[in-house]
N, C-alpha and C. Protein backbone atom coordinates (compact mmCIF):
# COMPACT_ATOMS: atom_id res chain seq x y z
N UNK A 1 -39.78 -15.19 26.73
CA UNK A 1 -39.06 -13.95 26.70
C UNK A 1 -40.09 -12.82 26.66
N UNK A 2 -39.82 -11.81 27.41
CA UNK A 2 -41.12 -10.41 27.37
C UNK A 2 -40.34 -9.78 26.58
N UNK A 3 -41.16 -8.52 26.50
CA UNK A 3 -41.28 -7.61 25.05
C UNK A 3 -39.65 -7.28 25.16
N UNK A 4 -39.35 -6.86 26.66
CA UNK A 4 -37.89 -5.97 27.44
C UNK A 4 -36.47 -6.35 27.01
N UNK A 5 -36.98 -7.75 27.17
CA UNK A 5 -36.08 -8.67 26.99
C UNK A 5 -35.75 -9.23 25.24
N UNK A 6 -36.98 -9.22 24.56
CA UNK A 6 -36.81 -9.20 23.43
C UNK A 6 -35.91 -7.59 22.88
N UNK A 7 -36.88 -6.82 22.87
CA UNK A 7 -36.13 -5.34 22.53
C UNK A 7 -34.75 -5.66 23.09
N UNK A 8 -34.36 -5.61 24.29
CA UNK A 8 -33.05 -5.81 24.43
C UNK A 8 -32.00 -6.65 23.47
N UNK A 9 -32.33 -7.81 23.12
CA UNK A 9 -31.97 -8.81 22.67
C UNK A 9 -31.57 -8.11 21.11
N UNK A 10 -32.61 -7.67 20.17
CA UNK A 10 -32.58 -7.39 18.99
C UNK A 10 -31.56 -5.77 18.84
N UNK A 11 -31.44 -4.90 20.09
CA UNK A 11 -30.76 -3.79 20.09
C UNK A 11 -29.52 -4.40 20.02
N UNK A 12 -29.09 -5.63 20.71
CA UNK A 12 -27.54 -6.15 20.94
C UNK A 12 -27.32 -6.35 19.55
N UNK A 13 -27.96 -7.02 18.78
CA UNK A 13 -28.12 -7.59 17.53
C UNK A 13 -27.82 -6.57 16.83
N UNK A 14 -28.71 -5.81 17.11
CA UNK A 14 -28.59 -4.78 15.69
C UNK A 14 -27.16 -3.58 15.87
N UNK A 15 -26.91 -3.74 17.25
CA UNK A 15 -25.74 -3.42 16.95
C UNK A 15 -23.86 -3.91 17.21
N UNK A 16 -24.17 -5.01 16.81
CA UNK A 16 -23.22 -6.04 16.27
C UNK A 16 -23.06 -5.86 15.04
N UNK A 17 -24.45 -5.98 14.23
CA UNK A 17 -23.97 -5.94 12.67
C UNK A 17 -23.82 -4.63 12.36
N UNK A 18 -24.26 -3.42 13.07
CA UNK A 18 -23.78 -2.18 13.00
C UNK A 18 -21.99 -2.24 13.01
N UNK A 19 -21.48 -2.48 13.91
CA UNK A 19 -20.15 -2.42 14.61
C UNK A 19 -19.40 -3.06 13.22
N UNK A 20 -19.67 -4.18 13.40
CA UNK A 20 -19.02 -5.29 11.89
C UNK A 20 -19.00 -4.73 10.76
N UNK A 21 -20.11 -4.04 9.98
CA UNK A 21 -20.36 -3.68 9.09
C UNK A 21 -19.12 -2.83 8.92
N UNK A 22 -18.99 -1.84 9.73
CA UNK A 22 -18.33 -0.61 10.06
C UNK A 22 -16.89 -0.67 9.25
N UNK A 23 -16.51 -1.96 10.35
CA UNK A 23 -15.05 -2.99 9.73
C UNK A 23 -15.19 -3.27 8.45
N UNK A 24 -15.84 -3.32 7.81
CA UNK A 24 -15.74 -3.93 6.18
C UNK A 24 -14.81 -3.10 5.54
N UNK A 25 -13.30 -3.29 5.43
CA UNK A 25 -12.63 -3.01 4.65
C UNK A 25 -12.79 -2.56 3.53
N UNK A 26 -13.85 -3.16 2.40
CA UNK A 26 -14.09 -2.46 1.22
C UNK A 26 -15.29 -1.35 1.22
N UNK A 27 -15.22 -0.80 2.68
CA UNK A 27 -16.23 0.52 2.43
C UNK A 27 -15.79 1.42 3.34
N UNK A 28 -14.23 1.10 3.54
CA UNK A 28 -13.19 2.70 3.68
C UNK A 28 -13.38 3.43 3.16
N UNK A 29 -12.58 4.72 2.96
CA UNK A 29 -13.04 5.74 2.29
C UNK A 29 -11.59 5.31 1.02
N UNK A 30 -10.58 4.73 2.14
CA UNK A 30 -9.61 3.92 1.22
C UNK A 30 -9.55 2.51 0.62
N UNK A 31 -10.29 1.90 -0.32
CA UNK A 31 -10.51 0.49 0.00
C UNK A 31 -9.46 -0.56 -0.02
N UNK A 32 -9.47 -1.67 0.17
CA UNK A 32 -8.34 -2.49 -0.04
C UNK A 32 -7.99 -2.69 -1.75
N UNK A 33 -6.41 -3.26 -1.89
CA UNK A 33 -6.68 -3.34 -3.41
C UNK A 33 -5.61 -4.46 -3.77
N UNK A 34 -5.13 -5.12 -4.97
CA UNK A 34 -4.14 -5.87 -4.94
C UNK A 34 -3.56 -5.61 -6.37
N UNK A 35 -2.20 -5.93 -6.45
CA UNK A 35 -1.59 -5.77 -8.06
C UNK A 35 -0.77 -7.61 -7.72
N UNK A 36 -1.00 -8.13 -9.20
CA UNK A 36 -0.19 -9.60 -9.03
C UNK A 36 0.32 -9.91 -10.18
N UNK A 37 1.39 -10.09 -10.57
CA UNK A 37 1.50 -10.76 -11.54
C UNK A 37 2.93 -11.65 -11.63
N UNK A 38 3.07 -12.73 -12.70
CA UNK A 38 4.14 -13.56 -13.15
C UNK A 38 5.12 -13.24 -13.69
N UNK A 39 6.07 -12.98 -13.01
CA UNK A 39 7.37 -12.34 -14.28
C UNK A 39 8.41 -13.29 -14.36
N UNK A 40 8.43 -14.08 -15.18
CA UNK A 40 9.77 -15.03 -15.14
C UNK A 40 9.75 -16.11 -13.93
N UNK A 41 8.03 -16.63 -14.20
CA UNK A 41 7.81 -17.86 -12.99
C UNK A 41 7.71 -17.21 -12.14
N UNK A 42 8.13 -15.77 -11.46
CA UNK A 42 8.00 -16.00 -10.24
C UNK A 42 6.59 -14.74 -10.04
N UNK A 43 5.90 -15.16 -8.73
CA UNK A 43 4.92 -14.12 -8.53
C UNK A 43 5.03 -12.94 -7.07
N UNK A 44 4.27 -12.19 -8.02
CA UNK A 44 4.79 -10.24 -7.24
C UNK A 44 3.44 -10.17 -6.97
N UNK A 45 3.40 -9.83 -5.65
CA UNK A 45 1.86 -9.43 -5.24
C UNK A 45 1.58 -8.72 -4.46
N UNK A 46 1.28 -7.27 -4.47
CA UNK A 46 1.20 -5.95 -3.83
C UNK A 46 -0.24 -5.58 -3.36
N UNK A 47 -0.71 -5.87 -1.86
CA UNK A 47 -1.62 -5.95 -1.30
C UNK A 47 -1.38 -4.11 -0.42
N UNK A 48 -2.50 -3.42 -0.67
CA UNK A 48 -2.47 -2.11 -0.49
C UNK A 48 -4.05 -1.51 -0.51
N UNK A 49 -4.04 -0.37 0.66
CA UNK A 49 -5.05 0.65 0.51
C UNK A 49 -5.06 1.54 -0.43
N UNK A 50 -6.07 2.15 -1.27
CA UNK A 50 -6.04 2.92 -2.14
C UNK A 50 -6.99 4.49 -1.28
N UNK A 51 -6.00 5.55 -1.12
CA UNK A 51 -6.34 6.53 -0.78
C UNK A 51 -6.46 7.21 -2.29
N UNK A 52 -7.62 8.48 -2.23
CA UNK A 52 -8.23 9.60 -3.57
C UNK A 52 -7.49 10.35 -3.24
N UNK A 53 -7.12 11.42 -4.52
CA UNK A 53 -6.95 12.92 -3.81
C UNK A 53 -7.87 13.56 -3.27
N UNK A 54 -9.36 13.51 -3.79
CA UNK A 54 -10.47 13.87 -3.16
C UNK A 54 -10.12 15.97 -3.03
N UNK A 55 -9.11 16.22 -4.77
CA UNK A 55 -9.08 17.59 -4.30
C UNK A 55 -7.71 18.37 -3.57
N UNK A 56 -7.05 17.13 -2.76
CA UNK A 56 -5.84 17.82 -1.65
C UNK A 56 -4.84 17.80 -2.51
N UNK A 57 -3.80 18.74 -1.76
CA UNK A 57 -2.42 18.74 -2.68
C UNK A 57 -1.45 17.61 -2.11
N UNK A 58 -1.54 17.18 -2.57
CA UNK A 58 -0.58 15.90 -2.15
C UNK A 58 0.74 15.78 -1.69
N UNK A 59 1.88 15.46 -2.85
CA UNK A 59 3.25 15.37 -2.56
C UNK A 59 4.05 16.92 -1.88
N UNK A 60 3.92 16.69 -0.82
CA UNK A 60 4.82 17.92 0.25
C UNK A 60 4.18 18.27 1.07
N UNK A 61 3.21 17.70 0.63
CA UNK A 61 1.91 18.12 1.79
C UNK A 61 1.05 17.54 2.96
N UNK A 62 -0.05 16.72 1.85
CA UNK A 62 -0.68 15.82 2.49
C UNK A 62 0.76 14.29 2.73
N UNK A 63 1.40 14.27 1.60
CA UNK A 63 2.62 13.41 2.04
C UNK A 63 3.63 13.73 2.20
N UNK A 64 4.60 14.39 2.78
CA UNK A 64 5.08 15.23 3.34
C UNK A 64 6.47 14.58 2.51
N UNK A 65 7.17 15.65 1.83
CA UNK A 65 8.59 15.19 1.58
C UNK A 65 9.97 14.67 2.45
N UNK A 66 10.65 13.81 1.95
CA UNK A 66 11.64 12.97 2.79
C UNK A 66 11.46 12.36 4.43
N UNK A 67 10.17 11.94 4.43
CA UNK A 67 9.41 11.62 5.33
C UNK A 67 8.88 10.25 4.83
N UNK A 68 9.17 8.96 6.19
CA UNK A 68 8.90 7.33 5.50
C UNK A 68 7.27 7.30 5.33
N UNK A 69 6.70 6.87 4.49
CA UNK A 69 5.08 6.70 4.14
C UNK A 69 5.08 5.34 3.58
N UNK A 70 3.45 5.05 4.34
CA UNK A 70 3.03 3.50 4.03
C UNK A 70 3.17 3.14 2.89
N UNK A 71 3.20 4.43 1.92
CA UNK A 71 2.48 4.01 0.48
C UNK A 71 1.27 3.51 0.66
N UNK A 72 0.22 4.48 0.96
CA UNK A 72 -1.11 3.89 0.53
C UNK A 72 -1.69 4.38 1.86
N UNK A 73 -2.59 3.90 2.14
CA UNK A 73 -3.32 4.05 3.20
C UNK A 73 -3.76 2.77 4.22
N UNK A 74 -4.10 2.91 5.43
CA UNK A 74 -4.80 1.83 6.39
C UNK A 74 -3.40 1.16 6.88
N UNK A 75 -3.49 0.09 6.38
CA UNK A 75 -2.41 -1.18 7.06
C UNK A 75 -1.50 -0.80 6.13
N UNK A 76 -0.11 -1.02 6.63
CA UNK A 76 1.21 -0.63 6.34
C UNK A 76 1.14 -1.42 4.67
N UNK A 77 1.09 -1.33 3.15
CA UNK A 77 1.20 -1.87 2.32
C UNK A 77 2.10 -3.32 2.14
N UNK A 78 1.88 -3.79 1.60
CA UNK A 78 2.50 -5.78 1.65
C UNK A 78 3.43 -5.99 0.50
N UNK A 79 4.11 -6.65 0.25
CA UNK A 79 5.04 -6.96 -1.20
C UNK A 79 5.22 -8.35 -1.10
N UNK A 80 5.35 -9.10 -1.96
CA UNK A 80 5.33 -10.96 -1.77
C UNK A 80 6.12 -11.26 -2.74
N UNK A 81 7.28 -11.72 -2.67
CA UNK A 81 7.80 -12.70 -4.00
C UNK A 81 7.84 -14.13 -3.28
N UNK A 82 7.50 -14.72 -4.87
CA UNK A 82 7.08 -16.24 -4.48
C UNK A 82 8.80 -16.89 -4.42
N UNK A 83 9.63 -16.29 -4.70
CA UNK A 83 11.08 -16.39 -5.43
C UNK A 83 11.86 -15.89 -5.30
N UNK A 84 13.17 -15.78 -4.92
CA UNK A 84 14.26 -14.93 -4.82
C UNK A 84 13.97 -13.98 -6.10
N UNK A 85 14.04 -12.73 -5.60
CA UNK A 85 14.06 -11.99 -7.19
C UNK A 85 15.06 -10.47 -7.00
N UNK A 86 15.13 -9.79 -7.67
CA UNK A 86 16.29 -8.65 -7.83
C UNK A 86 15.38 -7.69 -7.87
N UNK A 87 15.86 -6.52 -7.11
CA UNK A 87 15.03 -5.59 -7.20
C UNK A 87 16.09 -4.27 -7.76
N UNK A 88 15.72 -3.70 -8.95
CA UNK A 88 16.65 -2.47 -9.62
C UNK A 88 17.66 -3.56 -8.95
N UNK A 89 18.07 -4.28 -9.15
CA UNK A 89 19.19 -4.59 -9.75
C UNK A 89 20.24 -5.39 -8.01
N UNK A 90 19.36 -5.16 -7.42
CA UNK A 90 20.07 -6.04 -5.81
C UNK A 90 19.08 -7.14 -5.43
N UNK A 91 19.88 -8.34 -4.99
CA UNK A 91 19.22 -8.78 -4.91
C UNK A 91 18.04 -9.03 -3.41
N UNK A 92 16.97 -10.14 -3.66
CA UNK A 92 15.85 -10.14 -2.46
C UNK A 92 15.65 -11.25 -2.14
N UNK A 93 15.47 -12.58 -1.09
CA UNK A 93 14.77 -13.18 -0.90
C UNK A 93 13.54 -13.21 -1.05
N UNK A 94 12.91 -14.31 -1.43
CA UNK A 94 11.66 -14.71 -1.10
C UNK A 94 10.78 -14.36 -0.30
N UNK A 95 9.47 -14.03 0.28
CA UNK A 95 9.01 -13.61 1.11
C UNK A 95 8.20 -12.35 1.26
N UNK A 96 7.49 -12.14 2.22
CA UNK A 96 6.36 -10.87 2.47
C UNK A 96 6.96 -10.25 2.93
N UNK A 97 7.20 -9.13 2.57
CA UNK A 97 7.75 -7.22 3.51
C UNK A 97 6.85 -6.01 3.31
N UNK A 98 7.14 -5.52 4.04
CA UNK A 98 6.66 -4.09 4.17
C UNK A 98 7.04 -3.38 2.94
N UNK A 99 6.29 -2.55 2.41
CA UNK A 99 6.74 -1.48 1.46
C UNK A 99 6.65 -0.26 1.72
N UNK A 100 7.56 0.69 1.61
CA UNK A 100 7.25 2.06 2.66
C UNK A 100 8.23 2.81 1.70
N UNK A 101 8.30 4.00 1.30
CA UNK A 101 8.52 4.78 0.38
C UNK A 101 8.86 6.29 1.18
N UNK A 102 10.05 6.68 1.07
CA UNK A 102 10.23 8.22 0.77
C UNK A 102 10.19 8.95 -0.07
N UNK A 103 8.84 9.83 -0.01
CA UNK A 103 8.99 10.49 -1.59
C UNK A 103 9.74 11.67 -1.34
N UNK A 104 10.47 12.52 -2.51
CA UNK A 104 10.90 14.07 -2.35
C UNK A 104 10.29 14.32 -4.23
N UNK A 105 11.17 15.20 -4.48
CA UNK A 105 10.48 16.29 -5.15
C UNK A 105 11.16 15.57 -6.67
N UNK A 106 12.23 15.07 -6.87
CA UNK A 106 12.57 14.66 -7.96
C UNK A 106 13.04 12.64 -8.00
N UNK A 107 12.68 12.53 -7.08
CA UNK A 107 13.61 11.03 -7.01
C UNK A 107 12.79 10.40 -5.05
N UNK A 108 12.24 9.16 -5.49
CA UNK A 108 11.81 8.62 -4.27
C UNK A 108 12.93 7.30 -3.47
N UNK A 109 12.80 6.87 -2.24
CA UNK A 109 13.56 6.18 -1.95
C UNK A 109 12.07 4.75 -1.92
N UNK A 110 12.27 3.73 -2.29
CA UNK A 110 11.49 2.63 -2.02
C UNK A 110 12.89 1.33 -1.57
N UNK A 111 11.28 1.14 0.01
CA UNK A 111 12.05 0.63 1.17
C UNK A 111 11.28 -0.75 1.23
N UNK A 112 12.09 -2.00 1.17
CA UNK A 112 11.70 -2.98 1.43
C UNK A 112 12.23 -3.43 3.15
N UNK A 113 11.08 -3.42 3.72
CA UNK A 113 11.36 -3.68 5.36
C UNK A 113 10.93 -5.06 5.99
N UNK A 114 11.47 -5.60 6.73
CA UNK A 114 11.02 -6.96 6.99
C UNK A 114 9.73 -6.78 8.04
N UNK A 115 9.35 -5.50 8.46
CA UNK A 115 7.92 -6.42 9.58
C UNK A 115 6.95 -5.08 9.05
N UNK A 116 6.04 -5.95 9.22
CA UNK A 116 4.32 -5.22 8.46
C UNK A 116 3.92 -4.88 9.88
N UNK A 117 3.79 -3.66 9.96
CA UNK A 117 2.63 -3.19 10.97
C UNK A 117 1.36 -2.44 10.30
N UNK A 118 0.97 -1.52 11.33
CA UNK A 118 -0.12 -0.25 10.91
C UNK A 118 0.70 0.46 10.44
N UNK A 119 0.39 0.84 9.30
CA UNK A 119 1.12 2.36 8.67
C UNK A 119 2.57 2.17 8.94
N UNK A 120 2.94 3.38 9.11
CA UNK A 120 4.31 3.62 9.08
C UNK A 120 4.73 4.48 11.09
N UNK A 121 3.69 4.04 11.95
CA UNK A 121 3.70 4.79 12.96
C UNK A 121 5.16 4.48 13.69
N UNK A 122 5.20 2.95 13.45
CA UNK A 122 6.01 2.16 14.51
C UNK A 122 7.01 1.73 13.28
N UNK A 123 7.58 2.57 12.41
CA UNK A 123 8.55 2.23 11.61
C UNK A 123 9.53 2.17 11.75
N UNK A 124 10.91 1.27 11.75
CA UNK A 124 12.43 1.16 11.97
C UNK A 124 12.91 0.81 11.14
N UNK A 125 14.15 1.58 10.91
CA UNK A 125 15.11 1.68 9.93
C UNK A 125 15.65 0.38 9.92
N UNK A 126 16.11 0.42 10.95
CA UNK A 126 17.55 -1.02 11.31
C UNK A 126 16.90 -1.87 10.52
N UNK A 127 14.98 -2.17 10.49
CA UNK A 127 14.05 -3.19 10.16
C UNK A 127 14.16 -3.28 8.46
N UNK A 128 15.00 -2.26 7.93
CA UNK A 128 14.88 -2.22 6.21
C UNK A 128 15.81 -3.47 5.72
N UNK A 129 15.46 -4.61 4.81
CA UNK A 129 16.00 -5.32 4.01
C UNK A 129 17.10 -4.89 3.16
N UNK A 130 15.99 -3.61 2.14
CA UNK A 130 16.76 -3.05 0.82
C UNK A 130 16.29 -1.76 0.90
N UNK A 131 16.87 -0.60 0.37
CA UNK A 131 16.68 0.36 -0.30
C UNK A 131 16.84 1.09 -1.25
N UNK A 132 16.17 1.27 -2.25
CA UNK A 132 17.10 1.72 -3.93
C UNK A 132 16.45 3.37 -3.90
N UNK A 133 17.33 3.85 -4.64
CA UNK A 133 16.45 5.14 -5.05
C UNK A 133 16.13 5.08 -6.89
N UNK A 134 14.54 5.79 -6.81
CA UNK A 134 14.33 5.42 -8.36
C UNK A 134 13.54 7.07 -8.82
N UNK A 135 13.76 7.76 -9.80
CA UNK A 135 13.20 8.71 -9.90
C UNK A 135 11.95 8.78 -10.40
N UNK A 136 10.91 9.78 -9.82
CA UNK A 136 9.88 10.15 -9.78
C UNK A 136 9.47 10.97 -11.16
N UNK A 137 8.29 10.64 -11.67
CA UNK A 137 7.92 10.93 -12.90
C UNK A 137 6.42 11.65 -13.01
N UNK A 138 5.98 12.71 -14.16
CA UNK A 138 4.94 13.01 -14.50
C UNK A 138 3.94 11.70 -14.89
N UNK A 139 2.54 11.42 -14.34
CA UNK A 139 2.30 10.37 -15.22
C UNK A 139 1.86 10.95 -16.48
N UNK A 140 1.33 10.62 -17.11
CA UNK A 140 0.49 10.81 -18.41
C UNK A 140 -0.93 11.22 -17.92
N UNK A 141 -1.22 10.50 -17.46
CA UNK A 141 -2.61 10.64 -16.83
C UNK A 141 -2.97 10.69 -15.35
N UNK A 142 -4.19 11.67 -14.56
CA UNK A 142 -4.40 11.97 -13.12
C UNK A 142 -4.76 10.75 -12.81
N UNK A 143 -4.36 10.43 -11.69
CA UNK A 143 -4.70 9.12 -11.34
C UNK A 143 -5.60 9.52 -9.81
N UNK A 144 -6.87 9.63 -9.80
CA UNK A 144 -7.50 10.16 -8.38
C UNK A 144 -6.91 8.73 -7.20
N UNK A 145 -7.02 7.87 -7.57
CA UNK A 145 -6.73 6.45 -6.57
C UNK A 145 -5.71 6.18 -6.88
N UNK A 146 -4.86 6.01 -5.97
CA UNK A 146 -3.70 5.75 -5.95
C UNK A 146 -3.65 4.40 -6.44
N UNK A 147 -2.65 3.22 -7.11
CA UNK A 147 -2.75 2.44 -8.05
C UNK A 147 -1.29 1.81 -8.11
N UNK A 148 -1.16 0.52 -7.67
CA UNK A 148 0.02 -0.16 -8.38
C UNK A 148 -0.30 -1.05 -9.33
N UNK A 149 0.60 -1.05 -10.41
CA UNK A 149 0.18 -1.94 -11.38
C UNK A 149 1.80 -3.10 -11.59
N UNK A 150 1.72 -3.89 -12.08
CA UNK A 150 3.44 -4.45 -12.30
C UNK A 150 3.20 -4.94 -13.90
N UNK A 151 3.95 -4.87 -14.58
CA UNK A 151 4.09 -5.28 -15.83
C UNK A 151 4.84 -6.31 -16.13
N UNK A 152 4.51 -7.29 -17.27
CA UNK A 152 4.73 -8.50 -17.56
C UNK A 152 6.29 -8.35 -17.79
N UNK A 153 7.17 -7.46 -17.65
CA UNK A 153 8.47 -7.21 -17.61
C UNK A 153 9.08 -7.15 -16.34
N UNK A 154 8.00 -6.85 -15.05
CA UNK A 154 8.64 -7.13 -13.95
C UNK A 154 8.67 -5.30 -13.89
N UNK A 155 8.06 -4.65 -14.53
CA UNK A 155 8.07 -2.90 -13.70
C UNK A 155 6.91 -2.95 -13.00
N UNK A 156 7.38 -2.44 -11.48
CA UNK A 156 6.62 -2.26 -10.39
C UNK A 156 6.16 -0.62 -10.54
N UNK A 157 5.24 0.08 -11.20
CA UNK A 157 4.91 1.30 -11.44
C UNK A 157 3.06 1.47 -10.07
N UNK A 158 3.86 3.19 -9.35
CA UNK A 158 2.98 3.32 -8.65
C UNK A 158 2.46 5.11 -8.93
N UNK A 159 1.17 5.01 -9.48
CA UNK A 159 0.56 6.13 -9.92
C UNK A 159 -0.39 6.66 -8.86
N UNK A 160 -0.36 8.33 -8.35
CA UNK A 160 -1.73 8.58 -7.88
C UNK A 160 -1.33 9.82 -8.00
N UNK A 161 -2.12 10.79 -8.08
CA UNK A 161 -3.01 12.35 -8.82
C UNK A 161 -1.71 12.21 -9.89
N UNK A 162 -0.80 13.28 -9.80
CA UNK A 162 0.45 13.37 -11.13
C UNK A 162 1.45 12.98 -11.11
N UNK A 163 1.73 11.80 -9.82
CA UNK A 163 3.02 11.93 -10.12
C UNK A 163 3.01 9.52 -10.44
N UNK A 164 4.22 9.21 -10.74
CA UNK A 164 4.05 8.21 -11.24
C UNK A 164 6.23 7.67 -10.87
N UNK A 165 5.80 6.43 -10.42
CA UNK A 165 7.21 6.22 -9.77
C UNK A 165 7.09 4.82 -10.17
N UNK A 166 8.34 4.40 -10.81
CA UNK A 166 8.87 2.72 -11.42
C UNK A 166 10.14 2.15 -10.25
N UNK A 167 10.00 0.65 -9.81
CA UNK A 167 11.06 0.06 -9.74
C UNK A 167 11.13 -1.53 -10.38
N UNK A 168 11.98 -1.91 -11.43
CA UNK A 168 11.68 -2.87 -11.13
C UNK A 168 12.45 -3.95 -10.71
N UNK A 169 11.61 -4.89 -10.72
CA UNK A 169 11.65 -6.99 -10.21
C UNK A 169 11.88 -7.97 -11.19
N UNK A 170 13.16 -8.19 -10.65
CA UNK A 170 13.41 -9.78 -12.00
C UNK A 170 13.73 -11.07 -10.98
């Protein structure tokens, strides 16, 4: 191999692992994140991007009121019950859905949809399972990263900058 051919060779190289690198999910500006837990045998597992405020005004704004959102950022957010389970109080099959959320100003709609895409670009209604409405709350604390957590009671609570929204899963 000559020098040409080498240089060539190591430029392809070096930018492959350039390109790849790029893709590494955990060095978004949103990274990937997960919430899981056991409530009554069965398991809840909320696979999601975590977008910052990084500063912006958020609810009406950067997320625009009564308007469907991924909840979260990157790939359309995930929801998993291992189990038939009830959500606020209707019930759900088993299975992976979409989670996609209308927020407004006092009360959000959270949408369980049967197909996961990107975001919310290619979103359909007809495609919704369930929909409950649950009201929207001050948290206690700023939450810069947006954050689901679920509690050993089965509350699905989702916090980011002030505002803080519960549904829960039995």
């Amino acid at each position: 191999m000559n020098a040409k051919q080498l240089l060539l060779t190591l430029t392809c190289l070096l930018a492959t692992l350039t390109i790849n690198a790029q893709d590494d999910p955990a060095k978004r500006p949103s990274p990937p994140a997960q919430a899981k837990a056991t409530v009554g045998g069965k398991t809840i597992t909320i696979n999601y991007s975590q977008p910052s405020v990084k500063g912006r005004e958020l609810w009406g704004k950067l997320v625009p009121y009564g308007q469907v959102w991924r909840t979260g950022a990157n790939e359309t957010t995930s929801i998993d019950f291992s189990d038939n389970v009830t959500l606020e109080g209707k019930p759900l099959a088993k299975g992976r859905y979409a989670l996609f959320t209308i927020p407004n100003e006092k009360e959000w709609t959270i949408i369980i949809n049967k197909t996961i895409k990107w975001g919310a670009f290619t979103y359909k209604q007809d495609e919704d399972i369930l929909r409950v409405n649950v009201p929207v709350k001050q948290s206690k604390e700023f939450a810069e990263k947006m954050a689901f957590t679920i509690s050993p009671k089965g509350v699905v609570s989702l916090v980011w900058g002030n505002a803080k929204v519960d549904f829960t899963v039995k």
